[in-house]
N, C-alpha and C. Protein backbone atom coordinates (compact mmCIF):
# COMPACT_ATOMS: atom_id res chain seq x y z
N UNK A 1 0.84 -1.18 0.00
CA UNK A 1 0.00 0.00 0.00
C UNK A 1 0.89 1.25 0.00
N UNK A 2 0.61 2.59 -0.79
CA UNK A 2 1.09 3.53 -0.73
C UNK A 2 1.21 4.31 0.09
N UNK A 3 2.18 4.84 0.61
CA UNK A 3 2.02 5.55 2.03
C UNK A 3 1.33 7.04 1.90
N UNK A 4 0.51 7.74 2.70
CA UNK A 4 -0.23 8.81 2.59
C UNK A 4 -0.50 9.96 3.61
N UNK A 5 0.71 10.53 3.23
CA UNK A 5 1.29 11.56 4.34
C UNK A 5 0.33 12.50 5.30
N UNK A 6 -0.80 13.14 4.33
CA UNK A 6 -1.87 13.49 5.09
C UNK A 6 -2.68 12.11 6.14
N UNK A 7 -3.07 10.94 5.78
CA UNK A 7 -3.46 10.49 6.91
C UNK A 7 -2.69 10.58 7.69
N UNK A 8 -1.41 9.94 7.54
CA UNK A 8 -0.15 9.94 8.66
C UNK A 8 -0.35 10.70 9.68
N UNK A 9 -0.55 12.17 8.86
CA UNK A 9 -0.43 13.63 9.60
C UNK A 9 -1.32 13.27 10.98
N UNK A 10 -2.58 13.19 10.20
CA UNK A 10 -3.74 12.93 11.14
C UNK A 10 -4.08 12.32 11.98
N UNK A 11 -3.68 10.96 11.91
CA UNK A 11 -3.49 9.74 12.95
C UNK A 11 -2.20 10.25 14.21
N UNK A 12 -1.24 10.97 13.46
CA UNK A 12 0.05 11.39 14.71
C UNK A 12 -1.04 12.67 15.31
N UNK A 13 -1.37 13.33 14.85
CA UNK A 13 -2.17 14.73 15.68
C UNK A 13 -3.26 13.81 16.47
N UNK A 14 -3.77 13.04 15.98
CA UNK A 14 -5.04 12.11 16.85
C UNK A 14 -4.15 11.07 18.12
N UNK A 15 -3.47 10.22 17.80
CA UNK A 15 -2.79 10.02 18.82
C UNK A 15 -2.62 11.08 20.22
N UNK A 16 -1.54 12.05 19.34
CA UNK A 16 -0.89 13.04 20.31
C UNK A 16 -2.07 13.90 20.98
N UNK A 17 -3.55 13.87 20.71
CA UNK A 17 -4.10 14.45 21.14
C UNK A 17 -4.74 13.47 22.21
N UNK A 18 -5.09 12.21 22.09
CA UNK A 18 -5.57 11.12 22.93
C UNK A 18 -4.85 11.11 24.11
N UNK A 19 -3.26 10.95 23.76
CA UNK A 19 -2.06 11.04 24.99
C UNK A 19 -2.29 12.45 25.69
N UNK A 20 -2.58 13.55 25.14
CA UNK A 20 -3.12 14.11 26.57
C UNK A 20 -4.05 14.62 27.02
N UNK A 21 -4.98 13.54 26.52
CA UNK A 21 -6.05 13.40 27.63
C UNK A 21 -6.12 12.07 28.08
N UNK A 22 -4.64 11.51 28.06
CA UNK A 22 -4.70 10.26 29.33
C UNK A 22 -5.81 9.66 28.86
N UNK A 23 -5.63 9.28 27.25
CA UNK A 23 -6.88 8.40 26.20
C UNK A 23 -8.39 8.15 26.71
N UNK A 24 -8.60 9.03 27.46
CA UNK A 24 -10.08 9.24 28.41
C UNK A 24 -11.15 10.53 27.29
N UNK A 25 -12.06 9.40 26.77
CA UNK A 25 -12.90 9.79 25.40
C UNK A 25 -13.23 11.34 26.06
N UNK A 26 -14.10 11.55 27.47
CA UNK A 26 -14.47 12.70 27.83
C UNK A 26 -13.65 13.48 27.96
N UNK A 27 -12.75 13.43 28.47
CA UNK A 27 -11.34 14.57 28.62
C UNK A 27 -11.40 15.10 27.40
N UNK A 28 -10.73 14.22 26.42
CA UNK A 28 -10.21 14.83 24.77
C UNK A 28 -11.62 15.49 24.37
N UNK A 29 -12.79 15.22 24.74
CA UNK A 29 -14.11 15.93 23.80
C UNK A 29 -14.08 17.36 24.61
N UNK A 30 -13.79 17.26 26.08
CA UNK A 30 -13.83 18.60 27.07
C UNK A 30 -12.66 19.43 26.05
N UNK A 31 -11.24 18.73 26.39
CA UNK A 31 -10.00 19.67 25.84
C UNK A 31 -10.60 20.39 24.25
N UNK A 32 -11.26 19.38 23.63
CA UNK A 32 -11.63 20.09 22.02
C UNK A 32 -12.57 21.26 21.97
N UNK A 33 -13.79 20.96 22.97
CA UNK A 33 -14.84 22.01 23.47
C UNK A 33 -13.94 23.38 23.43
N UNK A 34 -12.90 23.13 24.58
CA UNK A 34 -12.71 24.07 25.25
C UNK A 34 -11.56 24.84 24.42
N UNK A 35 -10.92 24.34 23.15
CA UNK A 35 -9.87 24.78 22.39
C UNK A 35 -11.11 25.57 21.30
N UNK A 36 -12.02 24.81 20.80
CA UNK A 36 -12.96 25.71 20.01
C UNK A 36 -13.69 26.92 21.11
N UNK A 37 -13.66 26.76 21.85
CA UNK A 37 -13.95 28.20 21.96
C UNK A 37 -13.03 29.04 22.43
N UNK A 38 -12.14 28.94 22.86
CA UNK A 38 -10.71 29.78 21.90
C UNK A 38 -10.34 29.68 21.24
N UNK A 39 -10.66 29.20 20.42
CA UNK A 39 -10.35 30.05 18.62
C UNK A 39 -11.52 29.54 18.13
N UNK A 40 -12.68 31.02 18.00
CA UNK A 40 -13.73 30.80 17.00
C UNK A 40 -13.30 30.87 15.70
N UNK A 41 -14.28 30.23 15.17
CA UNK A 41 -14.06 29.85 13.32
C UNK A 41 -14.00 31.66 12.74
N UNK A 42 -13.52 32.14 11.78
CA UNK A 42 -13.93 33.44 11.78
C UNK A 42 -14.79 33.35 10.37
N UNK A 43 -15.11 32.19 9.53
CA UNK A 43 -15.56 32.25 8.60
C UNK A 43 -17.23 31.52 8.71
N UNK A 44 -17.82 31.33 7.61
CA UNK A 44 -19.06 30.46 7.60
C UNK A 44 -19.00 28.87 7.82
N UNK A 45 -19.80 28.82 8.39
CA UNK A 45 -19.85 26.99 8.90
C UNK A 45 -20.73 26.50 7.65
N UNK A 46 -20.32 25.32 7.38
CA UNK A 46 -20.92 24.69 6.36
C UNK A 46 -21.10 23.45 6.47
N UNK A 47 -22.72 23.01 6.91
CA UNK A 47 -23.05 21.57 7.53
C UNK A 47 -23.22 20.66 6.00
N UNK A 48 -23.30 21.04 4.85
CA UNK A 48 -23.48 19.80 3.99
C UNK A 48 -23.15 20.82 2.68
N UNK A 49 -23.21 19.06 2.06
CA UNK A 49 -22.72 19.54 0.77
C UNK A 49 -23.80 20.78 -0.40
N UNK A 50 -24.87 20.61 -0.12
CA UNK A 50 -25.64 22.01 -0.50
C UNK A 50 -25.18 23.25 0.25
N UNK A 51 -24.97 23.05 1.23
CA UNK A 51 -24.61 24.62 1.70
C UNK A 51 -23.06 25.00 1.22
N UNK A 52 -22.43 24.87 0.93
CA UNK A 52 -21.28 24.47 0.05
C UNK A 52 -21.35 25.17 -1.60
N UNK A 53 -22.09 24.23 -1.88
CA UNK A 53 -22.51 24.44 -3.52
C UNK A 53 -22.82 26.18 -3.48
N UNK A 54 -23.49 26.56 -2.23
CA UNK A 54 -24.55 27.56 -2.41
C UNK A 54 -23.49 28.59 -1.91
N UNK A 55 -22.48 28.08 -1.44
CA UNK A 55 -21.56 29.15 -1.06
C UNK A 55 -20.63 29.72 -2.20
N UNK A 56 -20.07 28.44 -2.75
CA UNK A 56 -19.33 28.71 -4.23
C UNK A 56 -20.13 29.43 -4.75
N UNK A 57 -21.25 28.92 -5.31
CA UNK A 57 -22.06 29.90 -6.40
C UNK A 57 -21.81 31.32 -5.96
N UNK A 58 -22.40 31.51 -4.53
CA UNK A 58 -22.23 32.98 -4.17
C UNK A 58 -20.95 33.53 -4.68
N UNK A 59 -20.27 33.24 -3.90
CA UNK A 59 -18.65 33.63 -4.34
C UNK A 59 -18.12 33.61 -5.75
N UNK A 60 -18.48 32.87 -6.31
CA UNK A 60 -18.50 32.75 -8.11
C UNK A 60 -19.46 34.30 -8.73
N UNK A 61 -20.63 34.26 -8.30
CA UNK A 61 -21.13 35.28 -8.67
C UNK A 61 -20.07 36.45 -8.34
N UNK A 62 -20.00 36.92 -7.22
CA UNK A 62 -19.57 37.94 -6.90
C UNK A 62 -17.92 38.17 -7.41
N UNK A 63 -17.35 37.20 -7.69
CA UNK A 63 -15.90 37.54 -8.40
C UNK A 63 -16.41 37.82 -9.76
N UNK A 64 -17.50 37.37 -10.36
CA UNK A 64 -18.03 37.64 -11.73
C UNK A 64 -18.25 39.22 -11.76
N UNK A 65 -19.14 39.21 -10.95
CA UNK A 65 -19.70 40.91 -10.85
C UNK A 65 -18.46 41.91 -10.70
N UNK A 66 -17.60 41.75 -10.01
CA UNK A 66 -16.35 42.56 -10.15
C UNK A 66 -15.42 42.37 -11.08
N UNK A 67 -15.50 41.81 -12.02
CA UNK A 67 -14.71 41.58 -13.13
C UNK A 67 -15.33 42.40 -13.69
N UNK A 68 -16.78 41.67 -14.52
CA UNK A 68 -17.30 42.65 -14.79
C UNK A 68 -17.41 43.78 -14.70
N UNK A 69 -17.37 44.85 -13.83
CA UNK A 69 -17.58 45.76 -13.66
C UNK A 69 -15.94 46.77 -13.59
N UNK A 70 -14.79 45.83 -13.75
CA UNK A 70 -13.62 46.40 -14.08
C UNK A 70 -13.29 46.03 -15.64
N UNK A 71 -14.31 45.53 -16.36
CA UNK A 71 -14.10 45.77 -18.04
C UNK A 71 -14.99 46.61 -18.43
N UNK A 72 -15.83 47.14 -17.63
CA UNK A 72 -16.84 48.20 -17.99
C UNK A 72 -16.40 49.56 -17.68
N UNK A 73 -15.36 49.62 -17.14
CA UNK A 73 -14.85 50.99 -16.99
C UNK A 73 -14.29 51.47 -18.01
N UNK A 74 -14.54 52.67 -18.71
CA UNK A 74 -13.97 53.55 -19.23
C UNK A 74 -12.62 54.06 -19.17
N UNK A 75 -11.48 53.85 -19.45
CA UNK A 75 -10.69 54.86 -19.42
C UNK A 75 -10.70 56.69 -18.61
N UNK A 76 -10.04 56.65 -18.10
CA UNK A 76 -9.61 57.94 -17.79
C UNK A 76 -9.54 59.33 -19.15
N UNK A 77 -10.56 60.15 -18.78
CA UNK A 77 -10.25 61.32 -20.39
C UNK A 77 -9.13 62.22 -20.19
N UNK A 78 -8.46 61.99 -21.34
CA UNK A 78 -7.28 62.64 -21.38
C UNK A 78 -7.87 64.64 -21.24
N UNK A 79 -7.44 65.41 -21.04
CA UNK A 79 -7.47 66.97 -21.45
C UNK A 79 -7.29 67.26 -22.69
């Protein structure tokens, strides 16, 4: 099997996070609680794959609209 550095990653951060909470399921869910709410997300939460879709689109639109609207400019008139 090919080795796959991102799981790797993940399984060593999951370990190292189990080891300190002394592999006690409630501890590590308290320590995670309590790390998310020091450091809130600063962006949009996105529970599924429609809310997703609906976010791109947004964002797609709106890089559209500003393009747009920087090939619609006119030039500067000379004197």
């Amino acid at each position: 099997m090919k080795p796959n550095p991102i799981l790797e990653e993940v399984w060593r951060v999951k370990d190292e996070l189990a080891r300190e909470a002394g592999h006690d399921i409630h501890r590590l869910c308290e320590n995670t609680r309590q790390w998310a709410a020091e450091h809130p997300h600063p962006g949009p939460v996105v529970r599924n794959a429609e809310e997703l879709r609906q976010l791109v689109a947004a964002k797609e639109r709106q890089r559209a609209a500003t393009s747009a609207m920087a090939l619609n400019d006119k030039p500067p008139r000379q004197p």
